[in-house]
Protein backbone atom coordinates (compact mmCIF):
# COMPACT_ATOMS: atom_id res chain seq x y z
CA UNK A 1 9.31 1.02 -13.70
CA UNK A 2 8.92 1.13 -10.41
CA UNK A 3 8.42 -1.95 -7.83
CA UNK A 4 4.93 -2.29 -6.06
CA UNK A 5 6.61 -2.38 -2.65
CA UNK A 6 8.55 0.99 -3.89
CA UNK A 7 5.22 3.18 -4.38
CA UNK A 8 4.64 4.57 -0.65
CA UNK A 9 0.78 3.82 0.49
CA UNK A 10 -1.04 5.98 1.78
CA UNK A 11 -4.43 3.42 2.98
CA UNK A 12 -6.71 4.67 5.83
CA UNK A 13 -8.47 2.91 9.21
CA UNK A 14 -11.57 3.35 7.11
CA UNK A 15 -10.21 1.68 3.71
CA UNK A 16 -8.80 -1.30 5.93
CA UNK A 17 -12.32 -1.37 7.95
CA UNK A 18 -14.09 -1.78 4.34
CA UNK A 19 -11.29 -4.48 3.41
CA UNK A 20 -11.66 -6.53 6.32
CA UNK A 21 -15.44 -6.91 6.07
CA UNK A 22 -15.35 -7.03 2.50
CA UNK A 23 -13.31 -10.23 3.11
CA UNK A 24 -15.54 -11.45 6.06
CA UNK A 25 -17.99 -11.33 3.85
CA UNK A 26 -16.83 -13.66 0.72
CA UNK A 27 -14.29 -15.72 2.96
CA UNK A 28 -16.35 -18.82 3.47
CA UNK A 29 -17.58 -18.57 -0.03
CA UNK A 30 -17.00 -20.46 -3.79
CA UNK A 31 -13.96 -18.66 -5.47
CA UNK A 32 -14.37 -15.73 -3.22
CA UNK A 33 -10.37 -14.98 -4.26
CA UNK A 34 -11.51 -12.64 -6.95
CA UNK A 35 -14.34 -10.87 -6.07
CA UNK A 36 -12.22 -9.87 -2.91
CA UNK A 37 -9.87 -8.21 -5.01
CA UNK A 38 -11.95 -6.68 -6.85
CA UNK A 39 -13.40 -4.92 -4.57
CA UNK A 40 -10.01 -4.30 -2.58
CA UNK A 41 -9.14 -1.91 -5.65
CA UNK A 42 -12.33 -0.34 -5.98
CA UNK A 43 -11.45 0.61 -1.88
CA UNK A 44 -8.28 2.06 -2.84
CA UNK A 45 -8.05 2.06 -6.16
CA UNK A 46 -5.32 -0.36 -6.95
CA UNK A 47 -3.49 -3.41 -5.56
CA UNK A 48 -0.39 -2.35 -3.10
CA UNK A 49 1.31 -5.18 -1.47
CA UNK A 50 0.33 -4.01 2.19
CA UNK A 51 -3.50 -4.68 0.44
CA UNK A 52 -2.23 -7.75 -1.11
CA UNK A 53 -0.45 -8.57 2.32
CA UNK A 54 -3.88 -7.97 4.08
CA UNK A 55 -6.08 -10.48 2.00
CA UNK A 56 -3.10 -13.46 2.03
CA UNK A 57 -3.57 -13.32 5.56
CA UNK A 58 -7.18 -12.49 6.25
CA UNK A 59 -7.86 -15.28 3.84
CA UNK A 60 -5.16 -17.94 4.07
CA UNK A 61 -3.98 -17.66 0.49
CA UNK A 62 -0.47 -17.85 -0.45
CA UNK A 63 0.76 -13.80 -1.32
CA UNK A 64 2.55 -15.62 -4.57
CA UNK A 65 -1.27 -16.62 -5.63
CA UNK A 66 -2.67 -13.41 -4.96
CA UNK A 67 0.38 -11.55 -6.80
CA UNK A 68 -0.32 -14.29 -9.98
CA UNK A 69 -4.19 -12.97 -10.49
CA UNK A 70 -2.78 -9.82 -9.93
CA UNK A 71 -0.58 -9.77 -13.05
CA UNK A 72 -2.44 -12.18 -15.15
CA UNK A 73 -5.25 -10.16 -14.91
CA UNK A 74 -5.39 -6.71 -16.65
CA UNK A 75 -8.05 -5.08 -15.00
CA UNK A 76 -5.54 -5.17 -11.74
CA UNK A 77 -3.05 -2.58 -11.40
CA UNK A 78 -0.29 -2.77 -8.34
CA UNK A 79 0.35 0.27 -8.80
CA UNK A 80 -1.79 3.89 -8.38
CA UNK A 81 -3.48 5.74 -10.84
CA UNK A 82 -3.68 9.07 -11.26
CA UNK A 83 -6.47 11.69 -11.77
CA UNK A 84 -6.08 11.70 -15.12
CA UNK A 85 -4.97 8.63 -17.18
CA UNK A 86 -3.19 9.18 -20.20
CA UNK A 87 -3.49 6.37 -22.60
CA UNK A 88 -1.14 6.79 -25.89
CA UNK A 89 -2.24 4.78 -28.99
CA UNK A 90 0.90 2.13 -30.23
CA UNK A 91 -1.30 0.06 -32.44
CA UNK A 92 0.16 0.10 -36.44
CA UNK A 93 -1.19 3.13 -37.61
CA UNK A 94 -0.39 5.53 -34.65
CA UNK A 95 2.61 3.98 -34.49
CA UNK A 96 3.82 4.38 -37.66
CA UNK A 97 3.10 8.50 -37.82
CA UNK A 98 4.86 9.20 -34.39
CA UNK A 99 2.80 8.25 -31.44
CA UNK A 100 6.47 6.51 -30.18
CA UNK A 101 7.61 9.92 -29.70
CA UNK A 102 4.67 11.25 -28.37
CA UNK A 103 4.82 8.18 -25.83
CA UNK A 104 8.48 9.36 -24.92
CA UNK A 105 7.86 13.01 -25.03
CA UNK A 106 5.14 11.93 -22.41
CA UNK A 107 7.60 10.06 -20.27
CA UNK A 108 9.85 13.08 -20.12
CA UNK A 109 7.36 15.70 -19.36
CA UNK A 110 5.73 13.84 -16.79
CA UNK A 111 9.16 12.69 -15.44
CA UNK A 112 7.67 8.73 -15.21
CA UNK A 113 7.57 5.40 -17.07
CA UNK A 114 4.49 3.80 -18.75
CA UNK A 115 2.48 1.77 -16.05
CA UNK A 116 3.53 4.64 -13.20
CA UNK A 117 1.86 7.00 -11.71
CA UNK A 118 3.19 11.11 -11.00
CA UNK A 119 4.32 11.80 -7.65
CA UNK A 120 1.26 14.02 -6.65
CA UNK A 121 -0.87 11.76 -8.05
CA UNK A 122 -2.48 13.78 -11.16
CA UNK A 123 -1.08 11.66 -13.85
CA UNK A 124 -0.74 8.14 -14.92
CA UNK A 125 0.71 6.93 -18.11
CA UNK A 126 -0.01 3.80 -20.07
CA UNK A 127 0.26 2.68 -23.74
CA UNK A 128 -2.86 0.91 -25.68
CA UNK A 129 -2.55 -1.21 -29.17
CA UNK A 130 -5.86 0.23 -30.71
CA UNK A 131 -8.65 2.59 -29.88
CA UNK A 132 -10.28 2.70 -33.33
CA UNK A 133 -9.60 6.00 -34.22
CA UNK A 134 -7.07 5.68 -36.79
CA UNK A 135 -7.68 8.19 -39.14
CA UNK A 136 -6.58 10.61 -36.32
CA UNK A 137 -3.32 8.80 -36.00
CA UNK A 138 -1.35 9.93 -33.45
CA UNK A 139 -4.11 9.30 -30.87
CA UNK A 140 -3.94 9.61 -27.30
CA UNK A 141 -6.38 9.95 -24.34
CA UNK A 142 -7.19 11.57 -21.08
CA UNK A 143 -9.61 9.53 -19.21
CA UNK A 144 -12.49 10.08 -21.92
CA UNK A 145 -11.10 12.83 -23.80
CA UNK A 146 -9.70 11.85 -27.07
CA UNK A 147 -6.76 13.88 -29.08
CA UNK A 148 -6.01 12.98 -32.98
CA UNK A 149 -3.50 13.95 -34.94
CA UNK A 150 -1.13 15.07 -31.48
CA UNK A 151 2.46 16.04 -32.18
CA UNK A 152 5.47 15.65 -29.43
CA UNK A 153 4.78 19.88 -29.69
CA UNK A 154 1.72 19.47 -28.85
CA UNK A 155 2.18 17.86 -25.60
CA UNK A 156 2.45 20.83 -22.97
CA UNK A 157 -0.31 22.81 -24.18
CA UNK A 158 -2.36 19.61 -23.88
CA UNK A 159 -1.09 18.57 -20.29
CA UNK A 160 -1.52 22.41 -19.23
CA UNK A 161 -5.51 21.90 -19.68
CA UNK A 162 -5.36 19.34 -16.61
């Protein structure tokens, strides 16, 4: 997987602009740590250290702090998303009739790791335990779009729709 500071980032004048008086706003404020970030990744859509680096200083708060919510915290991601998010099922029952190989199939095709994002930005691949569709078992997902009952050969004609 790759490392946060790896992933190149691409942030505007205007994203920064929104950052710095999205802090100015909360900084004298009661626990206004997290509703800064949160609204750091809603600017750009995930957590890069330069963003990270931003807030530390703009706010005074150790980056090893800001890095801790970061991680402990799963609706933070350090690293982009794409377009389209795959999500594969690895709860019991996908699990157990193949969606491990659909996972890997995944990771080949798309030439990336779970948790990463592809180079021009169109896909992102994580695993889930449970979606509650497990009488389709294999399931996965593209942002909304739900497939049951996928095989590893039916991975490319289902990418090729995106």
């Amino acid at each position: 997987m790759k490392n946060n500071k790896d992933v190149p980032f691409h942030g505007t004048k205007e994203q920064k602009k929104q950052l710095l008086e999205i802090i100015a706003e909360h900084k004298n404020g009661k626990g206004p740590l997290m509703p800064v970030m949160q609204k750091a990744q809603e600017i750009y859509g995930y957590l890069p250290y330069e963003v990270q680096k931003i807030i530390s200083d703009e706010m005074k708060v150790p980056m090893e702090k800001i890095y801790g919510i970061a991680t402990f915290y799963s609706q933070f991601s350090l690293l982009p998303k794409g377009k389209y998010t795959i999500s594969v099922c690895l709860g019991t029952a996908c699990y157990v009739k193949g969606s491990g190989a659909v996972y890997s199939k995944l990771m080949d095709e798309l030439e990336i790791s779970g948790g990463e994002c592809t180079e021009d930005g169109k896909f992102s691949l994580e695993a889930c335990r449970c979606i509650g569709a497990c009488g389709l078992a294999p399931v996965m997902m593209i942002n909304d779009e739900v497939y049951g009952k996928v095989e590893v050969s039916d991975i490319a004609e289902i990418l090729v729709k995106y």
